[in-house]
C-alpha atoms as a PDB file:
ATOM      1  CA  UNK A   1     -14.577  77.166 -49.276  1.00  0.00           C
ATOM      2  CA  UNK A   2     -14.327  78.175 -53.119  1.00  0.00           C
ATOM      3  CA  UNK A   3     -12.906  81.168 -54.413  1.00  0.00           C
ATOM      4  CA  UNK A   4     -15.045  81.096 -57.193  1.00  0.00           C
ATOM      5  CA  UNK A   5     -18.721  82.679 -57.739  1.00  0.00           C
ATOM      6  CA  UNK A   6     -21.637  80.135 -57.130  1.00  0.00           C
ATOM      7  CA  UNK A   7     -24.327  80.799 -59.336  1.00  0.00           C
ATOM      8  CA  UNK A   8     -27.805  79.744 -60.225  1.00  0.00           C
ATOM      9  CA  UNK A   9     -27.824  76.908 -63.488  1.00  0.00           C
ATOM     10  CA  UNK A  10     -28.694  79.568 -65.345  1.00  0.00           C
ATOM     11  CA  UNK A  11     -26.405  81.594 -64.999  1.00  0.00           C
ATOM     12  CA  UNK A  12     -23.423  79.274 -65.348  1.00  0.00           C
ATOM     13  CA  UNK A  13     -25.338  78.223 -68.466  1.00  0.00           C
ATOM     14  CA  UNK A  14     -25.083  81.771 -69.801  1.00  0.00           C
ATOM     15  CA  UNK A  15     -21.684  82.078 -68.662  1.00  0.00           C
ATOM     16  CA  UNK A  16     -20.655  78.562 -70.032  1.00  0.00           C
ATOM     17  CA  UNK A  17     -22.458  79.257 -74.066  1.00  0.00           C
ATOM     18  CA  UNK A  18     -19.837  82.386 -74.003  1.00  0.00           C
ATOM     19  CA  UNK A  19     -17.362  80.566 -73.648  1.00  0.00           C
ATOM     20  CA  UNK A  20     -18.266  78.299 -75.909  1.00  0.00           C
ATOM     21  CA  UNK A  21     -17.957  81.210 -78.538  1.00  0.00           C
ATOM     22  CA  UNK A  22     -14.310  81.399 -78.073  1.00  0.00           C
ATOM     23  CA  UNK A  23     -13.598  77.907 -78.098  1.00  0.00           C
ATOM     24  CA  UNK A  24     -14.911  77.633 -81.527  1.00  0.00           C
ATOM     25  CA  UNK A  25     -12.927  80.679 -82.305  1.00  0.00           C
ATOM     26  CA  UNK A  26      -9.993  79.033 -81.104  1.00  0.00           C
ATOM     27  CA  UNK A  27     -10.890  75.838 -83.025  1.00  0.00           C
ATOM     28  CA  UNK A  28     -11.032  77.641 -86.279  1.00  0.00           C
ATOM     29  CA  UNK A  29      -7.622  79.286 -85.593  1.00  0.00           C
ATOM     30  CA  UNK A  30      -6.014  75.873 -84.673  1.00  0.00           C
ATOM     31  CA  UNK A  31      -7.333  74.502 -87.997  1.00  0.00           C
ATOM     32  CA  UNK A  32      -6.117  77.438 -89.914  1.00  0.00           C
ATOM     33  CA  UNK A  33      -2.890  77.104 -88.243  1.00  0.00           C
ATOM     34  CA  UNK A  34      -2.344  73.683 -89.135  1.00  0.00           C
ATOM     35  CA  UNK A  35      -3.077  74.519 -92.863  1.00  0.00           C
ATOM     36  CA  UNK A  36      -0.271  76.875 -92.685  1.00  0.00           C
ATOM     37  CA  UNK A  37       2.283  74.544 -91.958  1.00  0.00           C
ATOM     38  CA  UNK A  38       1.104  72.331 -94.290  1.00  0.00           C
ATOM     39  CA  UNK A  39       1.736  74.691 -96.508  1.00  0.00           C
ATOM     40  CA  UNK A  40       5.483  75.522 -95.269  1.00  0.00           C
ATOM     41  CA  UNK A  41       8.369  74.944 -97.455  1.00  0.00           C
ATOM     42  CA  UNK A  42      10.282  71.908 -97.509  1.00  0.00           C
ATOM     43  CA  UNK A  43      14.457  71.022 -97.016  1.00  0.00           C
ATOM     44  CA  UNK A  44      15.831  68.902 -98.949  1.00  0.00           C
ATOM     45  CA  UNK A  45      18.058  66.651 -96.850  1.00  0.00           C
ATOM     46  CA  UNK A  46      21.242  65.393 -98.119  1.00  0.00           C
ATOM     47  CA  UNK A  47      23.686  64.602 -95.236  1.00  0.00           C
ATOM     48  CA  UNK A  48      23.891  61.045 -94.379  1.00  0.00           C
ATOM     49  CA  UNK A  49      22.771  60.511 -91.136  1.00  0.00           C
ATOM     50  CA  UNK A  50      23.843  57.375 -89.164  1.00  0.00           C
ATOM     51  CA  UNK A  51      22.213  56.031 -85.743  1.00  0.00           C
ATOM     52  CA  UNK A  52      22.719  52.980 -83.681  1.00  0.00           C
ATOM     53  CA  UNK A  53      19.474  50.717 -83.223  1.00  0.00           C
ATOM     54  CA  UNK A  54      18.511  47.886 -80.873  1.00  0.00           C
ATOM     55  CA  UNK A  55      19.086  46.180 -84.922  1.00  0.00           C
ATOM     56  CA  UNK A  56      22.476  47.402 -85.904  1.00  0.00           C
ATOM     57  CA  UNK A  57      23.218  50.687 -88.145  1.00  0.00           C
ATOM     58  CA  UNK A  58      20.437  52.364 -89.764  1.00  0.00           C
ATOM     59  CA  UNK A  59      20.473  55.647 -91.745  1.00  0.00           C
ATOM     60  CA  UNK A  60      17.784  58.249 -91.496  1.00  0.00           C
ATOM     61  CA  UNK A  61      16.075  57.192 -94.051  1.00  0.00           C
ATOM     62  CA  UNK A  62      15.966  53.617 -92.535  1.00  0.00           C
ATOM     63  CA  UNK A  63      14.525  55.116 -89.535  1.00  0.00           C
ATOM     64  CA  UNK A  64      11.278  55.623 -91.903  1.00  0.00           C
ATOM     65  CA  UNK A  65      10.781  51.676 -91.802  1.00  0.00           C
ATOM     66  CA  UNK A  66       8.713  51.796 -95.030  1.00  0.00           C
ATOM     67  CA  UNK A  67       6.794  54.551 -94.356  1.00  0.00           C
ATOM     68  CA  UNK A  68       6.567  58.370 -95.874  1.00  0.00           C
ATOM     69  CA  UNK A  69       6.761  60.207 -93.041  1.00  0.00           C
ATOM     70  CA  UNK A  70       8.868  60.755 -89.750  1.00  0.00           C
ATOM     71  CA  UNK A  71       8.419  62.135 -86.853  1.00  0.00           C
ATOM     72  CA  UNK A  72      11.772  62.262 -84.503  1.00  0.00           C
ATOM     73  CA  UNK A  73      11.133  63.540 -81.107  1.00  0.00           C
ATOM     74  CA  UNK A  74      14.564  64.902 -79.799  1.00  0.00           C
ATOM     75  CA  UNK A  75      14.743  63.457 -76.293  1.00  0.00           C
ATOM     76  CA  UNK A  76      17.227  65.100 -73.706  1.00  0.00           C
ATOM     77  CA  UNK A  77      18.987  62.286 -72.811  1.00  0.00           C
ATOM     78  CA  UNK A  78      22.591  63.578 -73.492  1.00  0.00           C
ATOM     79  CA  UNK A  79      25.810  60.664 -73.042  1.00  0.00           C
ATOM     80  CA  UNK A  80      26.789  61.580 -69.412  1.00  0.00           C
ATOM     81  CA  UNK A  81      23.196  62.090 -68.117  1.00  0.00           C
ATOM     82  CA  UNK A  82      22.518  59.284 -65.436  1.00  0.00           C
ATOM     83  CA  UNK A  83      18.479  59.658 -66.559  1.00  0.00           C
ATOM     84  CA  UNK A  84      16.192  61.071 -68.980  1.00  0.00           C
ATOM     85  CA  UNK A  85      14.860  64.454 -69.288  1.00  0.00           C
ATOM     86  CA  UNK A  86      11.515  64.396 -66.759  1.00  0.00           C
ATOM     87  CA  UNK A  87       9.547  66.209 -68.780  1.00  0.00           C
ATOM     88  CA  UNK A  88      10.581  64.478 -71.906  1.00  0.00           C
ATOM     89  CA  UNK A  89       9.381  61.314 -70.080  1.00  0.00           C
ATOM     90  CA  UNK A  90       6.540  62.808 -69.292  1.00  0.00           C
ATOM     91  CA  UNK A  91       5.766  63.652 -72.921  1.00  0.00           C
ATOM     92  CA  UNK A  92       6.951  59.967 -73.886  1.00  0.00           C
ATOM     93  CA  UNK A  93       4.489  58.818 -71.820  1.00  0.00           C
ATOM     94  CA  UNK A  94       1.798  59.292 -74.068  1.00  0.00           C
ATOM     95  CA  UNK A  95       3.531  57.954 -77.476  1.00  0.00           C
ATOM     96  CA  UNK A  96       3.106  54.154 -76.949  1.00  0.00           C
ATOM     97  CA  UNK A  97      -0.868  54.123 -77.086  1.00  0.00           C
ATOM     98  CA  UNK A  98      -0.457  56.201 -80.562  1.00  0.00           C
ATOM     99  CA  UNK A  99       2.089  54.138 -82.375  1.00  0.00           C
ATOM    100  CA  UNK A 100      -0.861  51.412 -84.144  1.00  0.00           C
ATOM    101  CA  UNK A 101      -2.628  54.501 -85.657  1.00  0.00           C
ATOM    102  CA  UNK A 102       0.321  56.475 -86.446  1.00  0.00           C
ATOM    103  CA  UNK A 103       1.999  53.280 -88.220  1.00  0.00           C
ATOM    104  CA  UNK A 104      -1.331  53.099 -90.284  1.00  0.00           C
ATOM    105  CA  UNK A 105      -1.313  56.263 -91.450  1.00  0.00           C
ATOM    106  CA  UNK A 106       2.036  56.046 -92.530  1.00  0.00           C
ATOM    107  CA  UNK A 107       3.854  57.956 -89.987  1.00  0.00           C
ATOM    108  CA  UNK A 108       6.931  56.805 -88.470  1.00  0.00           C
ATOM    109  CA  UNK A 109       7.282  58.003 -84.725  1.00  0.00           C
ATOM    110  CA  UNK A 110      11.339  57.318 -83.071  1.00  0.00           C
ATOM    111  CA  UNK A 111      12.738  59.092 -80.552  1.00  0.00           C
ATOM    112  CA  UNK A 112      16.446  60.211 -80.532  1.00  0.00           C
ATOM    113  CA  UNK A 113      18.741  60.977 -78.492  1.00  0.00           C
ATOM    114  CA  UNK A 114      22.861  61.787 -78.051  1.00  0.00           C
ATOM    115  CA  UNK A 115      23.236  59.026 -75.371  1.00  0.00           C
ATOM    116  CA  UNK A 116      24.852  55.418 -76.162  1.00  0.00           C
ATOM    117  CA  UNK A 117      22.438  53.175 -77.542  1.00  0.00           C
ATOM    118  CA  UNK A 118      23.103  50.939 -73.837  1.00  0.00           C
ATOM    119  CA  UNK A 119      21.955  53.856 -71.748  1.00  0.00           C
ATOM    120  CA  UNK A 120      18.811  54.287 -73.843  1.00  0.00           C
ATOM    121  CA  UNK A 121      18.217  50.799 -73.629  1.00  0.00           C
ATOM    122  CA  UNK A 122      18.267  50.431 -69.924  1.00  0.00           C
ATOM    123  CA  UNK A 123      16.334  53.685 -69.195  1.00  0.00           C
ATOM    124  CA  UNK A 124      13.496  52.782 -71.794  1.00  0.00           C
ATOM    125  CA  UNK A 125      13.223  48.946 -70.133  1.00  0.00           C
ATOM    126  CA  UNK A 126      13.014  51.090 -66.634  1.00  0.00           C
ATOM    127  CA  UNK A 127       9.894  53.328 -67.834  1.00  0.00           C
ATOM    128  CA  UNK A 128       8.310  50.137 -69.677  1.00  0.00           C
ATOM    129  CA  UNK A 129       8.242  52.161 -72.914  1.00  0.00           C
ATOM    130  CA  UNK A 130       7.894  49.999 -76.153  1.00  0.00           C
ATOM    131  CA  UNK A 131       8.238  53.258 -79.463  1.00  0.00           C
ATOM    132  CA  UNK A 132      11.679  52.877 -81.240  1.00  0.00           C
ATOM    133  CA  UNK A 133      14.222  55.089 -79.804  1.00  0.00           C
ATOM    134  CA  UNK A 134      17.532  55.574 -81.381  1.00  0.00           C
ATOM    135  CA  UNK A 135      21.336  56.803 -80.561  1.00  0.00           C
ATOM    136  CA  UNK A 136      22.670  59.843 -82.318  1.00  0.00           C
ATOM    137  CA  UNK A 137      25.737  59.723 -80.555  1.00  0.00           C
ATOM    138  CA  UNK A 138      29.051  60.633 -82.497  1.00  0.00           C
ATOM    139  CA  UNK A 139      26.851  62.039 -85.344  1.00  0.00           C
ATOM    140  CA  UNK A 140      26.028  65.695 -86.315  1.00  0.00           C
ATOM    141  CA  UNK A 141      22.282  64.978 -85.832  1.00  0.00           C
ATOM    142  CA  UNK A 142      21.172  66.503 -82.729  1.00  0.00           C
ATOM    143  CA  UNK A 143      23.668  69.944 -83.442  1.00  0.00           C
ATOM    144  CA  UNK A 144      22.289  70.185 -87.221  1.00  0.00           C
ATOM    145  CA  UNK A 145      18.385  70.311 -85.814  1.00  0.00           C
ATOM    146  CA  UNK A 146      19.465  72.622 -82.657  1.00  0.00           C
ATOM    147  CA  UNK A 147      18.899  70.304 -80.166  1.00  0.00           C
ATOM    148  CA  UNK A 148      22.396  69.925 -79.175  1.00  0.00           C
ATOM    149  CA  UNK A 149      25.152  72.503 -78.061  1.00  0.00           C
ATOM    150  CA  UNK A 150      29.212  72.186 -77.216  1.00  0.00           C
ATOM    151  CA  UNK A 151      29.962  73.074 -74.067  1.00  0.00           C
ATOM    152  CA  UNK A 152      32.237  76.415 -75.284  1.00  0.00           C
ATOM    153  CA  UNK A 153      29.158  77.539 -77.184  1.00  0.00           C
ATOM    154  CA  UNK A 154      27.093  77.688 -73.737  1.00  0.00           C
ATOM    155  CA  UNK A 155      29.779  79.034 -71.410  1.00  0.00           C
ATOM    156  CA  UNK A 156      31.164  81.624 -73.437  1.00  0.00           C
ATOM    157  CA  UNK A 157      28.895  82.263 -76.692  1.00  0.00           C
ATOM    158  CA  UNK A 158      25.138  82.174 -78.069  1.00  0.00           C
ATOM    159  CA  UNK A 159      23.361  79.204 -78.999  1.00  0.00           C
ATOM    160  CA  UNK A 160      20.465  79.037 -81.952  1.00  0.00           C
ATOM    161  CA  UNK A 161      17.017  77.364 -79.654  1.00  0.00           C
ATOM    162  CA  UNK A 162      13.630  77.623 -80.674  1.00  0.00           C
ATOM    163  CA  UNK A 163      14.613  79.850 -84.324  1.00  0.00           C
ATOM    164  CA  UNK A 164      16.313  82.769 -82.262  1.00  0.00           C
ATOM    165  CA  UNK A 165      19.616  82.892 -80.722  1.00  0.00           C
ATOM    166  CA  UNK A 166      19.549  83.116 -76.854  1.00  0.00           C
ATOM    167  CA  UNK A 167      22.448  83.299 -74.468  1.00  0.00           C
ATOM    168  CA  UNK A 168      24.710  80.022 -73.538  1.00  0.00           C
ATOM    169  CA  UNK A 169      24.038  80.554 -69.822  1.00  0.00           C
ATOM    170  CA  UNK A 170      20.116  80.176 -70.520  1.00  0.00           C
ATOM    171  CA  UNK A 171      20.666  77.095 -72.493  1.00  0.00           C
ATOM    172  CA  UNK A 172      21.475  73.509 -71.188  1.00  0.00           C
ATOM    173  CA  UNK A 173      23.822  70.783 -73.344  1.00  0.00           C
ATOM    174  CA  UNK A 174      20.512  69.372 -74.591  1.00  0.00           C
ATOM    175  CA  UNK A 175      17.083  70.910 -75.212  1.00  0.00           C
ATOM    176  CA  UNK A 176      13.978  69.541 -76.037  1.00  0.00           C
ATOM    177  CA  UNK A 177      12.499  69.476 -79.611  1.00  0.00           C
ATOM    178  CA  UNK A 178      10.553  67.677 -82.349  1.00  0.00           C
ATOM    179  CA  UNK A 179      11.748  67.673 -86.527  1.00  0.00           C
ATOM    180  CA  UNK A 180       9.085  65.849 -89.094  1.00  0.00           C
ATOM    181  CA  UNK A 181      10.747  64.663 -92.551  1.00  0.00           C
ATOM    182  CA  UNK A 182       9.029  62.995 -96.020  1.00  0.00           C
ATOM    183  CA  UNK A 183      10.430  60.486 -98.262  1.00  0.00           C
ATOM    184  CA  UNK A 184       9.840  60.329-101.758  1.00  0.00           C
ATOM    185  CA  UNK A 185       9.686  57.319-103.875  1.00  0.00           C
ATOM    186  CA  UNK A 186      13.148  58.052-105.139  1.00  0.00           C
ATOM    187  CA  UNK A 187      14.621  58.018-101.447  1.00  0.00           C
ATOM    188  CA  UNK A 188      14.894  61.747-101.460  1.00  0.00           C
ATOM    189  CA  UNK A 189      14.790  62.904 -97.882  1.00  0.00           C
ATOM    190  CA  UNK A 190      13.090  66.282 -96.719  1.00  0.00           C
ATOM    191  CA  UNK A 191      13.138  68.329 -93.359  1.00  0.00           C
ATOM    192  CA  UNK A 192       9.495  69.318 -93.463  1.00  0.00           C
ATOM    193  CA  UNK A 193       8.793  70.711 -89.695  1.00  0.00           C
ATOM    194  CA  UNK A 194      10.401  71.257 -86.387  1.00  0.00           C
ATOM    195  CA  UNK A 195       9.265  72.516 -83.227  1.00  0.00           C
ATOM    196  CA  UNK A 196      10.869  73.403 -80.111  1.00  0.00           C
ATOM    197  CA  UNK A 197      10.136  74.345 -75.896  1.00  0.00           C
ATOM    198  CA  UNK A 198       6.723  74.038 -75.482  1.00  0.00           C
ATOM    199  CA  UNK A 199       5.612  73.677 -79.259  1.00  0.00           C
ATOM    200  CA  UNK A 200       5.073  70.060 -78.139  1.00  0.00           C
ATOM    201  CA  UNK A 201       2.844  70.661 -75.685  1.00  0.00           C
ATOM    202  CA  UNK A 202      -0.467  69.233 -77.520  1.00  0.00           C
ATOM    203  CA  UNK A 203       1.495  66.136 -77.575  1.00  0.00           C
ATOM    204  CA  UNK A 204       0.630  65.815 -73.971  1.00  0.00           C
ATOM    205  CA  UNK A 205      -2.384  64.203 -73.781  1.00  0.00           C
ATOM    206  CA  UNK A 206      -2.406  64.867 -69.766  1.00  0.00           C
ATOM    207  CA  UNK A 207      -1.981  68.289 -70.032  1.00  0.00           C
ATOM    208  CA  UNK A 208      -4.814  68.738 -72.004  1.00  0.00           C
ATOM    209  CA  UNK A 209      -7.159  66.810 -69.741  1.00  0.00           C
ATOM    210  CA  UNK A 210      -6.073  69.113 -66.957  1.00  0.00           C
ATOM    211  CA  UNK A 211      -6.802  71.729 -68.422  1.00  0.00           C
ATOM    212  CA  UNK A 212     -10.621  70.675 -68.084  1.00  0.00           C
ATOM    213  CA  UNK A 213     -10.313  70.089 -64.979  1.00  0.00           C
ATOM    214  CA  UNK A 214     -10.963  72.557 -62.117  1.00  0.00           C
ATOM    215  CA  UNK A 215      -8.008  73.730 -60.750  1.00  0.00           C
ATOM    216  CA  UNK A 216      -6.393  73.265 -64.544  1.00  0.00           C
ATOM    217  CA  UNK A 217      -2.459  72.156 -64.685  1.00  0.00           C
ATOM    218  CA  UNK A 218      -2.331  74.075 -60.794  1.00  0.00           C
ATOM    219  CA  UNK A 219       1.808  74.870 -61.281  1.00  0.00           C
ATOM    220  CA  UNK A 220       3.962  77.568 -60.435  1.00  0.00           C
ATOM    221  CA  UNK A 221       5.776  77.326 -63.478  1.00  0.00           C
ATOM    222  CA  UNK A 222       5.637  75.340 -66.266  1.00  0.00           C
ATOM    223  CA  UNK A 223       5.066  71.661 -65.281  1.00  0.00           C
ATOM    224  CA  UNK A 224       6.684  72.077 -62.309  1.00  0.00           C
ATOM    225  CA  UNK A 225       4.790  69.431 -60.697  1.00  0.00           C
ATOM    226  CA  UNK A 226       5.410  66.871 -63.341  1.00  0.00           C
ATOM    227  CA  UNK A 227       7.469  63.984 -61.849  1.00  0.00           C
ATOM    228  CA  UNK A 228       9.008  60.747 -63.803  1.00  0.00           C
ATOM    229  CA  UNK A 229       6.126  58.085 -63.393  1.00  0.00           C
ATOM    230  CA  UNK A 230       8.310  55.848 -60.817  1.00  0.00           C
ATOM    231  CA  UNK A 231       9.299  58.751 -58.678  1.00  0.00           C
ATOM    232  CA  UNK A 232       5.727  60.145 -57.729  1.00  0.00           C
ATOM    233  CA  UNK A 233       4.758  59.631 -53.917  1.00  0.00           C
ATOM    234  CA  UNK A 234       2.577  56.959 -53.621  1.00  0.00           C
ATOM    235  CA  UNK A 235      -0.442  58.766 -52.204  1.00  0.00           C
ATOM    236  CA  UNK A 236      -2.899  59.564 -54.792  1.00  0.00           C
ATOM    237  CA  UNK A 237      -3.314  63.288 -53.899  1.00  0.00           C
ATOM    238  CA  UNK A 238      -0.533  65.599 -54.945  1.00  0.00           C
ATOM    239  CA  UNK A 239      -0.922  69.477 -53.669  1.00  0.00           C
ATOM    240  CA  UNK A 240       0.641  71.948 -55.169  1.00  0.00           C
ATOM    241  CA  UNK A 241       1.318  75.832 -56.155  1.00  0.00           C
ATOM    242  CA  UNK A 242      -1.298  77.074 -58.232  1.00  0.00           C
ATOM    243  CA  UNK A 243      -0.435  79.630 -60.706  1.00  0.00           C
ATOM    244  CA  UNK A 244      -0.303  80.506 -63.849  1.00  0.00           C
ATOM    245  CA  UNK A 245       2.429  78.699 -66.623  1.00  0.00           C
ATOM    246  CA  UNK A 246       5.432  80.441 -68.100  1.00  0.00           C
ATOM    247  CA  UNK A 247       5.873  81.363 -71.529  1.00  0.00           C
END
């Protein structure tokens, strides 16, 4: 039996135009929002930047393959991890099906990650993925965008996550984040954006459809129930905690 009030059609219509109101409202704010980082002041970039590629050594601005604009998605896929991050995966997930229209509206998307080029390879052929996805490892890349973090810094120190500095021991050797750069015509490189924890969340296409449907994303915390896409049970239904999503 449902928890929640069964009403007349006219009611829920009533109830539903309401709510409508505030999803304009919050619309408008997201449009405003993205306006504002527009706007945001640019970095110039000028360390070089190497990473190994499926076709040899490429510098960042290689990574651009013709195009203006990059997007890197830092993947958490660090060089002793035996897999990648599950919810980075589960993010990843949605980036193939994107790639044609982000590639003709001159936009770059590559992952990156610390790991050796080999054990990016073989987990990418494993989840069937087909976006580029390059190897930081041995370069400054992943510590200069705070994405990386040496093992005194998290047993004895701070670490800088997310534009705040938060204690080693609530930090892991590799985090989860996103960085957005422009090339000029000249070849001059600038850091533009970067986003980190769940600022990538409206990246997740599923997450947003769950959250029209009934019982919403249903998790304890957040995405608790997400699972890499070869390790879910095979039955169709999945119950869970419901709940409401961490911060």
């Amino acid at each position: 039996m449902t928890a929640h009030p069964v009403v007349s059609r006219e009611e829920w219509l009533a109830a539903r135009k309401a709510l409508l109101v505030k999803e304009k409202e919050a619309t408008r704010a997201r449009d405003r929002l993205n306006a504002e980082r527009l706007a945001l002041p640019w970095v110039r970039v000028d360390k070089p930047y190497e990473f190994d590629t499926p076709q040899g050594r490429k510098s960042l601005a290689d990574l651009f393959a013709g195009r203006s604009q990059l997007i890197v998605y830092h993947f958490m896929l660090g060089p002793d991890w035996t897999a990648g991050c599950t919810g980075c995966s589960f993010l990843a997930d949605h980036f193939d099906g994107a790639l044609p229209h982000l590639e003709h509206h001159d936009v770059t998307l590559t992952a990156v990650s610390r790991a050796p080029l080999a054990k990016i390879e073989a987990y990418k052929t494993r989840m069937g993925w087909r976006f580029p996805w390059v190897s930081s490892h041995g370069s400054d890349f992943n510590f200069d965008y705070h994405v990386s973090f040496e093992p005194a810094a998290l047993k004895n120190g701070a670490v800088f996550y997310n534009f705040r500095e938060i204690p080693g021991s609530e930090a892991n050797d590799e985090l989860p984040g996103l960085s957005a750069f422009h090339k000029d015509e000249d070849g001059t490189i600038f850091h533009t954006y970067s986003n980190y924890a769940r600022g990538g969340e409206e990246m997740i296409g599923t997450l947003m459809i769950l959250d029209l449907a009934p019982k919403g994303r249903n998790e304890g915390s957040t995405m608790d129930f997400v699972r890499r896409r070869d390790e879910y049970e095979s039955k169709s239904a999945h119950a869970c905690c419901g709940g409401a999503a961490t911060a």
